[in-house]
Protein backbone atom coordinates (compact mmCIF):
# COMPACT_ATOMS: atom_id res chain seq x y z
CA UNK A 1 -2.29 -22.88 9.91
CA UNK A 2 -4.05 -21.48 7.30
CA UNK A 3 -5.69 -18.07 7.89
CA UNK A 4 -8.81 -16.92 5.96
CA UNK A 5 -10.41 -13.41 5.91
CA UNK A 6 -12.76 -12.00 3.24
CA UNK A 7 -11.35 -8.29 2.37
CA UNK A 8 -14.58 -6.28 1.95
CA UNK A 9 -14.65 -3.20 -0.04
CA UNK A 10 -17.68 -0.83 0.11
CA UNK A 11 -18.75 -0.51 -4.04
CA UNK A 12 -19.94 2.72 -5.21
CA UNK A 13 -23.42 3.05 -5.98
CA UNK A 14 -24.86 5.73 -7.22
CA UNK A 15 -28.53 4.43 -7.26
CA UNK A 16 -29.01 4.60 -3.58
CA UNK A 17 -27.53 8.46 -2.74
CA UNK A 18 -27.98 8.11 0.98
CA UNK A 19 -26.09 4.81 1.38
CA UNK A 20 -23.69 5.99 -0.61
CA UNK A 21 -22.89 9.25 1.32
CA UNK A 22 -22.99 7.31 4.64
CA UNK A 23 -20.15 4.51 3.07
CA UNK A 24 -18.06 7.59 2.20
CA UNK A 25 -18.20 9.48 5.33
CA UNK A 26 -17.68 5.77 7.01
CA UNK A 27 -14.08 5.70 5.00
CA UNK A 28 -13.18 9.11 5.19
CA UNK A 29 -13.38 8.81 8.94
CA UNK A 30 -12.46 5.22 9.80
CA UNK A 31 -10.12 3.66 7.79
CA UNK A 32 -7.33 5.12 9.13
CA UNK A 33 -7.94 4.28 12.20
CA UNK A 34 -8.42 0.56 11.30
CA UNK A 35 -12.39 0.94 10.83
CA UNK A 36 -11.51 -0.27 7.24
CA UNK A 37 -10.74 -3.64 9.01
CA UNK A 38 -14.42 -4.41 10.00
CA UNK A 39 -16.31 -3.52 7.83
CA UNK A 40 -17.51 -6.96 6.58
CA UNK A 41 -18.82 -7.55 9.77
CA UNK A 42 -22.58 -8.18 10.60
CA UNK A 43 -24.49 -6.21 13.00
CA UNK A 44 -25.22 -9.09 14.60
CA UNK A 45 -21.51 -10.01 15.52
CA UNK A 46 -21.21 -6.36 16.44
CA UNK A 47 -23.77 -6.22 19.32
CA UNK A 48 -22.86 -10.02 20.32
CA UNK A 49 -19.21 -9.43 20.45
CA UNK A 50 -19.89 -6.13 23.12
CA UNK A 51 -22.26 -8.40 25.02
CA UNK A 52 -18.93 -10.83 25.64
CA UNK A 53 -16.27 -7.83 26.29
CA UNK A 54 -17.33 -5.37 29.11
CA UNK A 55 -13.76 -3.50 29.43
CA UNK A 56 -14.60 -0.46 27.63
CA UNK A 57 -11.27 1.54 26.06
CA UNK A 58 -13.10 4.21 25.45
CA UNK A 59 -12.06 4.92 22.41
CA UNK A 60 -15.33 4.47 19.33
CA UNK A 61 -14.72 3.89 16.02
CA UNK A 62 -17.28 4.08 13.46
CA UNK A 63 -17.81 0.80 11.28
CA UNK A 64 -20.40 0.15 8.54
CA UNK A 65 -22.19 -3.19 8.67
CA UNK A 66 -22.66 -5.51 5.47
CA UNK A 67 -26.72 -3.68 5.38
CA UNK A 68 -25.35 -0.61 5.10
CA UNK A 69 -25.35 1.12 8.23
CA UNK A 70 -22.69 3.46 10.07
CA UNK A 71 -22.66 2.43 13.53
CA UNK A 72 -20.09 3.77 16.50
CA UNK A 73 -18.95 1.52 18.83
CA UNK A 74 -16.23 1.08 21.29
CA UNK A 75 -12.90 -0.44 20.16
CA UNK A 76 -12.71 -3.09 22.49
CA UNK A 77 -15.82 -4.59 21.47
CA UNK A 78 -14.20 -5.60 18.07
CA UNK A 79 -11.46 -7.80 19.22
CA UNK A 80 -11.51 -10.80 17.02
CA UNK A 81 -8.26 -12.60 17.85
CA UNK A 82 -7.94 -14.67 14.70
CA UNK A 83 -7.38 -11.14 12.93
CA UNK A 84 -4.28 -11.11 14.81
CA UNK A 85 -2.10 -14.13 14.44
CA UNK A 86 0.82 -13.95 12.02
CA UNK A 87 0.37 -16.51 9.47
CA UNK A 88 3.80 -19.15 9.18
CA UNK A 89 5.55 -19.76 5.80
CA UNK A 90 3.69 -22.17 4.27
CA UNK A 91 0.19 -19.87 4.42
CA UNK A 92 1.96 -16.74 3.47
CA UNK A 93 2.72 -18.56 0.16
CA UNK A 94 -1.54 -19.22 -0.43
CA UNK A 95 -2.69 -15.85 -0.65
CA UNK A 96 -6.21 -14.05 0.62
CA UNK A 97 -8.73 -16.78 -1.60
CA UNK A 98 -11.01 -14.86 -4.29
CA UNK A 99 -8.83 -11.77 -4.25
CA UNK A 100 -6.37 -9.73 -7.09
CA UNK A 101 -5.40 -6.97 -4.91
CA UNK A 102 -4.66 -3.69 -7.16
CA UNK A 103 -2.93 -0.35 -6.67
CA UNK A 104 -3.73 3.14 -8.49
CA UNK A 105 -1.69 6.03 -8.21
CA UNK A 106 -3.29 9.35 -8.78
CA UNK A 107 -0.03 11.62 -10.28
CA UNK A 108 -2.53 14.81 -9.75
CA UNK A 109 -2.73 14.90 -6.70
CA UNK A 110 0.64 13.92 -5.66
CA UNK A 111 3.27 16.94 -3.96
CA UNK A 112 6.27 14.49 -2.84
CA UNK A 113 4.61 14.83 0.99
CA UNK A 114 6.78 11.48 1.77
CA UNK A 115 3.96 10.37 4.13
CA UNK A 116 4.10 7.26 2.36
CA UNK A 117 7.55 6.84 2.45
CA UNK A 118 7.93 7.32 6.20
CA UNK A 119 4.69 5.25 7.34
CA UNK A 120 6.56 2.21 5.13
CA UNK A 121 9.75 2.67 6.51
CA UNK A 122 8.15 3.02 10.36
CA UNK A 123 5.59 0.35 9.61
CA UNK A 124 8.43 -2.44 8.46
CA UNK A 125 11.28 -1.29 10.26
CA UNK A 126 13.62 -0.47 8.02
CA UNK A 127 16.28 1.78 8.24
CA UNK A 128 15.74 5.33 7.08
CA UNK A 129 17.58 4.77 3.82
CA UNK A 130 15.99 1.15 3.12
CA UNK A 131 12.99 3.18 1.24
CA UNK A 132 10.35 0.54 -0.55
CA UNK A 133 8.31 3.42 -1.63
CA UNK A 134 10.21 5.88 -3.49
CA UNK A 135 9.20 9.13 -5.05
CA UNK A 136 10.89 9.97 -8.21
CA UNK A 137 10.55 13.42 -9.77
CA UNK A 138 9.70 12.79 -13.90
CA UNK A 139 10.08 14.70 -17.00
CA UNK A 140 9.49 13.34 -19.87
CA UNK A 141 10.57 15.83 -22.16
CA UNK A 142 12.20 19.14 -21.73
CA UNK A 143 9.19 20.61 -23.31
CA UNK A 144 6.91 18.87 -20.89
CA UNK A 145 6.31 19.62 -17.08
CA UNK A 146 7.91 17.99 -14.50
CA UNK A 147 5.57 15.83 -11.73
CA UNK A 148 6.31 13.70 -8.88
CA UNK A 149 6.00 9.82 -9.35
CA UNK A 150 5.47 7.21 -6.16
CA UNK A 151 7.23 4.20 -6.89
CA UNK A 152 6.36 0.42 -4.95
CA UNK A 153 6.54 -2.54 -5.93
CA UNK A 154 4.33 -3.58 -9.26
CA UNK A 155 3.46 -6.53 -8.00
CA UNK A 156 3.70 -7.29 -11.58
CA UNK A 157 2.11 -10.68 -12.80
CA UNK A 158 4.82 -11.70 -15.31
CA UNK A 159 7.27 -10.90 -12.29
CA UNK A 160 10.80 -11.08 -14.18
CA UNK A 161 12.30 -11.25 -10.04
CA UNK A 162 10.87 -14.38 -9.46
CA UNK A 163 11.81 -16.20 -12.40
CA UNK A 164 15.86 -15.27 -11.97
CA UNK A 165 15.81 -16.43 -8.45
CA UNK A 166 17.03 -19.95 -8.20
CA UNK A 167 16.63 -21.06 -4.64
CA UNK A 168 12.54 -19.67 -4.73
CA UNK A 169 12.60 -17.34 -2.56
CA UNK A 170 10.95 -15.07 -3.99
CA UNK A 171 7.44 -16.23 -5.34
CA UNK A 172 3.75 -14.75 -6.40
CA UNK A 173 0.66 -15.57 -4.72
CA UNK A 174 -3.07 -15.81 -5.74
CA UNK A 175 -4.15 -12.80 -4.93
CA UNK A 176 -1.62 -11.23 -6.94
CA UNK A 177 1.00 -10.32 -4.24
CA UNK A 178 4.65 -10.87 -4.88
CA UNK A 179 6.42 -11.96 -1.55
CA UNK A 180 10.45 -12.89 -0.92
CA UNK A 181 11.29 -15.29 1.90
CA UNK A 182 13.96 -14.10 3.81
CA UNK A 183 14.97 -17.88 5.05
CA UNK A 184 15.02 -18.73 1.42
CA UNK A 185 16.90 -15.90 0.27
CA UNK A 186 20.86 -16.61 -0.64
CA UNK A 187 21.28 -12.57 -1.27
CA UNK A 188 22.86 -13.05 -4.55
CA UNK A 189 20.80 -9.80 -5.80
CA UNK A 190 19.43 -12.08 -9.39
CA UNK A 191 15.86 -10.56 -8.36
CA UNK A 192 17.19 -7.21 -8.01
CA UNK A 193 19.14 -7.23 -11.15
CA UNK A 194 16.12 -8.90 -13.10
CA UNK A 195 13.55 -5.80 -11.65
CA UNK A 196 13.37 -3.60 -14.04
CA UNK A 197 11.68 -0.78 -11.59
CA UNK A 198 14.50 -1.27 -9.42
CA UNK A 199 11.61 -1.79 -6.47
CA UNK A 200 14.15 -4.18 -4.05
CA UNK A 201 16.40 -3.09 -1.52
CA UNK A 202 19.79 -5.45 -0.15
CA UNK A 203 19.50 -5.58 3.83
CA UNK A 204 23.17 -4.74 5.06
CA UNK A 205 22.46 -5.28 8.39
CA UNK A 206 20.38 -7.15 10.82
CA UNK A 207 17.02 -5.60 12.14
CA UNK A 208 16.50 -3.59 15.71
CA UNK A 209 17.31 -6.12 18.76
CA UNK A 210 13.68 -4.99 19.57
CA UNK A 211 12.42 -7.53 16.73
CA UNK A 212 14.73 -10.46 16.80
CA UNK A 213 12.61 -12.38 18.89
CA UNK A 214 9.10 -11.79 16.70
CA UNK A 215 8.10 -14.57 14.90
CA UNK A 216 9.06 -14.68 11.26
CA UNK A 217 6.79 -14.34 8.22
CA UNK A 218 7.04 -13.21 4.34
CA UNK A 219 3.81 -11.02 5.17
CA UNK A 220 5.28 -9.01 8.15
CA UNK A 221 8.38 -9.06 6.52
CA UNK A 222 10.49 -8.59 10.20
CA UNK A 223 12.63 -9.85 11.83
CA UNK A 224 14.51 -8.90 8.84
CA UNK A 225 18.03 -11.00 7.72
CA UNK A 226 21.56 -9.20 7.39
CA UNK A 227 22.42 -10.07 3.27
CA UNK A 228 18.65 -10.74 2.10
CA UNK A 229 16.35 -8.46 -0.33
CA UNK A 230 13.26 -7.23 1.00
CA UNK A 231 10.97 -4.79 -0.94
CA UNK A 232 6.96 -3.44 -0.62
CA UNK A 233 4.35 -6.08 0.27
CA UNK A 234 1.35 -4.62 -0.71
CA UNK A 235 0.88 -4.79 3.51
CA UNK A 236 0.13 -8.00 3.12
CA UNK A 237 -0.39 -8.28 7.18
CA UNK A 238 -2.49 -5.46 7.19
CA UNK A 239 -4.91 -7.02 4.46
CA UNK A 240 -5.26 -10.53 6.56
CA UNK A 241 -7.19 -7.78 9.02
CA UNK A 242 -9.22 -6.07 5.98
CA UNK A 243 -6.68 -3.08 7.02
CA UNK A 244 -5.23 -0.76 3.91
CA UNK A 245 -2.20 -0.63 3.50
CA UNK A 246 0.12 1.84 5.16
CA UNK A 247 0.90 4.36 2.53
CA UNK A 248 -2.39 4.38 1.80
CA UNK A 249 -3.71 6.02 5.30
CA UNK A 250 -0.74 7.97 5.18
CA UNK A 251 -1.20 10.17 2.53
CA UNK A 252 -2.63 13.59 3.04
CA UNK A 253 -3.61 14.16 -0.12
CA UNK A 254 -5.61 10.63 -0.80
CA UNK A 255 -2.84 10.16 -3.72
CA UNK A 256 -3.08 6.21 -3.51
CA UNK A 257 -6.18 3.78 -3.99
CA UNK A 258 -6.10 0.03 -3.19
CA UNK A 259 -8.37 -2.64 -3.81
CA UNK A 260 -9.51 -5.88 -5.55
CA UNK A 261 -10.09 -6.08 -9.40
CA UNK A 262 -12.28 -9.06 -8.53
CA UNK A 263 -14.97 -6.48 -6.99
CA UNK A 264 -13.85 -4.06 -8.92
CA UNK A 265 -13.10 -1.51 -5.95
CA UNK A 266 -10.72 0.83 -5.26
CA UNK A 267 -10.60 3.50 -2.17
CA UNK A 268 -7.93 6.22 -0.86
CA UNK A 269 -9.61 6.19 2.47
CA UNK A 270 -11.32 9.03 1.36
CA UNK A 271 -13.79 8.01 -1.74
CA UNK A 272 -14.42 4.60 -3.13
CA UNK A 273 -15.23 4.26 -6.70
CA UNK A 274 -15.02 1.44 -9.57
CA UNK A 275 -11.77 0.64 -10.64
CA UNK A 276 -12.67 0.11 -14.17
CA UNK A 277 -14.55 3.74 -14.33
CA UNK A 278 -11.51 5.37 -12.44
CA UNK A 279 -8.94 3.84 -15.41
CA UNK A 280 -11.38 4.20 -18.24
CA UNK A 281 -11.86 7.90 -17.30
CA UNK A 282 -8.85 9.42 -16.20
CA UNK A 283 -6.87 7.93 -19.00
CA UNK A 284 -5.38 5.29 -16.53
CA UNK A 285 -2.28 3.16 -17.64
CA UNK A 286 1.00 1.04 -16.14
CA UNK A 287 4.67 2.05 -15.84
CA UNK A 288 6.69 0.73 -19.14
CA UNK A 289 4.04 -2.00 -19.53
CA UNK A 290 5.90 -2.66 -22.88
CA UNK A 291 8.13 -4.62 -21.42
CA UNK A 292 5.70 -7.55 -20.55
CA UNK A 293 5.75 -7.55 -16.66
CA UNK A 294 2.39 -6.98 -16.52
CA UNK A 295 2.07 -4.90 -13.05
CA UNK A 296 -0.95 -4.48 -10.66
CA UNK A 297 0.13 -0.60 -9.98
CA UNK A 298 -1.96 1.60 -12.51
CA UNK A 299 -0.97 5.52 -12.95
CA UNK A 300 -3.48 8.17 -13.23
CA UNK A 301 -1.88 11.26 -15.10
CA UNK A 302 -0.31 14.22 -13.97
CA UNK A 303 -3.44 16.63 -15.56
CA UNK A 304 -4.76 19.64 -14.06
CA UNK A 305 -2.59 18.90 -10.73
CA UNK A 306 -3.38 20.47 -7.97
CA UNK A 307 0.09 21.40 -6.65
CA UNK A 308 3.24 23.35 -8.79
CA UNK A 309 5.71 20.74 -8.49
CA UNK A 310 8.27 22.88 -7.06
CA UNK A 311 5.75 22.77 -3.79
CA UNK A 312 7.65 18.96 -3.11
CA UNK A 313 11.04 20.16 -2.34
CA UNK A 314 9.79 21.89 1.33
CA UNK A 315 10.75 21.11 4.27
CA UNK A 316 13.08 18.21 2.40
CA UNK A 317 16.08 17.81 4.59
CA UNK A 318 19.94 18.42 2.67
CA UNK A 319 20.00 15.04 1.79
CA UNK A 320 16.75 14.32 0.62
CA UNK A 321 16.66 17.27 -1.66
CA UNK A 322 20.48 16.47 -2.49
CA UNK A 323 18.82 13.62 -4.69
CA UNK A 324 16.69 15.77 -6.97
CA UNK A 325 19.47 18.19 -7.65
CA UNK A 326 20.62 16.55 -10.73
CA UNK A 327 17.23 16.26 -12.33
CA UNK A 328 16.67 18.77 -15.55
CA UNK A 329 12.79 18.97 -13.83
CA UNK A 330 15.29 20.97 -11.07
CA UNK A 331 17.67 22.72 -12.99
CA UNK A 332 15.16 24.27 -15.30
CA UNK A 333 13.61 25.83 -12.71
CA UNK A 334 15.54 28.99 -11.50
CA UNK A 335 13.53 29.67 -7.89
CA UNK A 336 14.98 26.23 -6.83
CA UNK A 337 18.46 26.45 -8.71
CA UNK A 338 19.49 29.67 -6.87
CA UNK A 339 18.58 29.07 -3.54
C-alpha cells in the first residue's frame, strides 16, 4: 500500500504583510498541536468534512487553508483516516514524492533544555538511556566559549552507514530520509562503526509488552527488536500526516527548524522563513562536512546567544550532569567546578 501526502509548508512572503502575519500566528499557535498537519487542506474539504462528522470534541484548532486564511474549527471535523495508517515495509522504503526534507539547528538559541531529547525518547519508546538526540556541550578552543550542540541523525546523503551494512537494512529514501529495518537488521554494529557522528544506538532489549503487538514499520520505528540499531527518523510517521517532527514542537526555545529544500521552507513552529536566506545570513554550515557525508542537518552559529551556557546544567539530574563533568567547557568554569 503505498501512502501519498503532500507536506505543505507556509513560504514567507514579505510582499503581502497581512498574510504573512496571519501564517505566523497560524504556526506559532497550531503546530504543536498537530495544526501543522492540515494545513494543505482546502476550505472546501474543511466545511465538507464537518458537514459529514457531527460528534463535536470540543476541542478547535486553528488551521490555515491553501488561500491563506486562519480558520478555527473543531478537531473532530478533520479526521482524514488515510493520515493514519502505518505504511508496511515496502512503502517506507519510497519516501514522501517531490520532497528533500532538511533540518537547521539554531546553536543561539540553544540552553541544553532536553525537551528534545525527552519528546524523542517518549515519542519512540525507547528507554531513557537509548537517546537519538543528544546534546553535546562544544569548545572548540580553550580560548573560545563553550555552547551546547543538539546532535540527530544527519540524514547525510553520502550515508557511510548504509554502504557498510551488508544484509540492507539500513537504506536512504527519496526524500532524503535515512531509515534501518529492524527485520533486516543482523546487529553486527558495521553501520554504527561506519557513522562517523556516532548518531545509532544498539537495542539490548526488547520494547514495552505494551507495543509488541503494533504493527511493524521502519517509519514508526516500534515494536523495536532486542540486538538491532535504531537511531532518529526525521519522524518520518509524523511527516506522512504533514506533522513536524517531535523535537521540533518540543523545544521551548524554537532551537530547531524543519522543512523541504525543494520549497525552500523551513519553520520552528514559531516563524517560517527561506531556507536559503536563513543559511546565507546567519553564516549557516554542516557538522565536519569535510569528510564527504554530505548531511541534511545545517548549524546556525553560536553568536550573540541568548543564554550563558552554564544556564544548561539546571535542574540536570546526577547522572545527566555526571556526563559533562569531564568537559574543559566545565572545568574552566569555577561556579560549576565547586559546587
Amino acid at each position: 500500500m503505498k501512502c501519498m501526502i503532500t507536506l505543505k509548508i507556509i513560504p514567507k512572503d514579505n510582499n503581502m504583510e497581512d498574510k504573512s502575519n496571519s501564517r505566523r500566528q497560524f504556526l506559532k499557535l497550531g503546530a504543536g498541536a498537530g495544526a501543522f498537519a492540515l494545513a494543505g487542506l482546502t476550505a472546501g474539504k474543511l466545511l465538507s468534512a464537518g458537514q459529514e462528522n457531527n460528534a463535536n470534541s470540543g476541542k478547535k484548532i486553528k488551521v490555515l487553508t491553501t488561500d491563506g486564511r486562519v480558520l478555527e474549527v473543531d478537531e473532530s471535523q478533520l479526521a482524514d483516516p488515510s493520515l493514519d495508517v502505518v505504511v508496511d515495509k515496502d512503502s517506507s522504503h519510497l519516501g514522501i514524492e517531490n520532497r528533500k526534507f532538511v533540518m537547521v539547528i539554531d546553536l543561539a538559541k540553544c540552553k541544553n533544555a532536553r525537551a528534545c531529547v525527552e519528546a524523542c525518547v517518549e515519542g519512540h519508546h525507547l528507554p531513557s538511556d537509548h537517546e537519538w538526540i543528544k546534546v553535546y556541550l562544544l569548545q572548540n578552543s580553550e580560548r573560545e566559549a563553550p555552547y551546547w550542540f543538539p546532535r540527530p541523525c544527519f540524514h547525510c546523503d553520502n550515508p557511510m552507514c548504509v554502504s557498510v551494512c551488508p544484509v540492507g537494512a539500513t537504506y536512504k529514501r527519496t526524500d532524503g530520509i535515512v531509515l534501518v529495518d529492524n527485520e533486516r537488521c543482523i546487529g553486527c554494529k558495521f553501520c554504527m562503526t561506519g557513522c562517523p557522528y556516532s548518531a545509532r544506538v544498539f537495542h539490548w532489549n526488547d520494547p514495552p509488552e505494551l507495543h509488541e503487538t503494533a504493527p511493524y514499520s521502519p517509519e514508526t520505528t516500534f515494536p523495536h527488536k532486542e540486538g538491532t540499531v535504531g537511531k532518529c527518523v526525521f519522524c518520518a510517521d509524523l511527516l506522512r500526516k504533514n506533522e513536524l517532527p517531535r523535537c521540533v514542537t518540543a523545544c521551548p526555545m524554537g532551537v530547531i527548524y524543519f522543512g523541504d529544500i525543494v520549497e525552500d521552507t523551513v519553520t520552528n513552529g514559531m516563524e517560517t522563513v527561506r531556507f536559503s536566506e536563513l543559511i546565507r545570513d546567519r553564516a549557516g554550515y554542516r557538522h565536519l562536512e569535510s569528510l564527504g557525508t554530505e548531511p541534511s542537518v545545517y548549524y546556525l552559529p553560536a553568536v550573540n546567544r541568548q543564554f550563558p551556557y552554564e544556564r544548561g546544567f539546571d535542574g540536570l539530574d546526577p547522572k545527566q550532569k555526571e556526563r559533562y563533568e569531564n568537559t574543559a567547557a566545565y572545568k574552566i568554569n569555577p561556579l560549576l567546578k565547586h559546587e
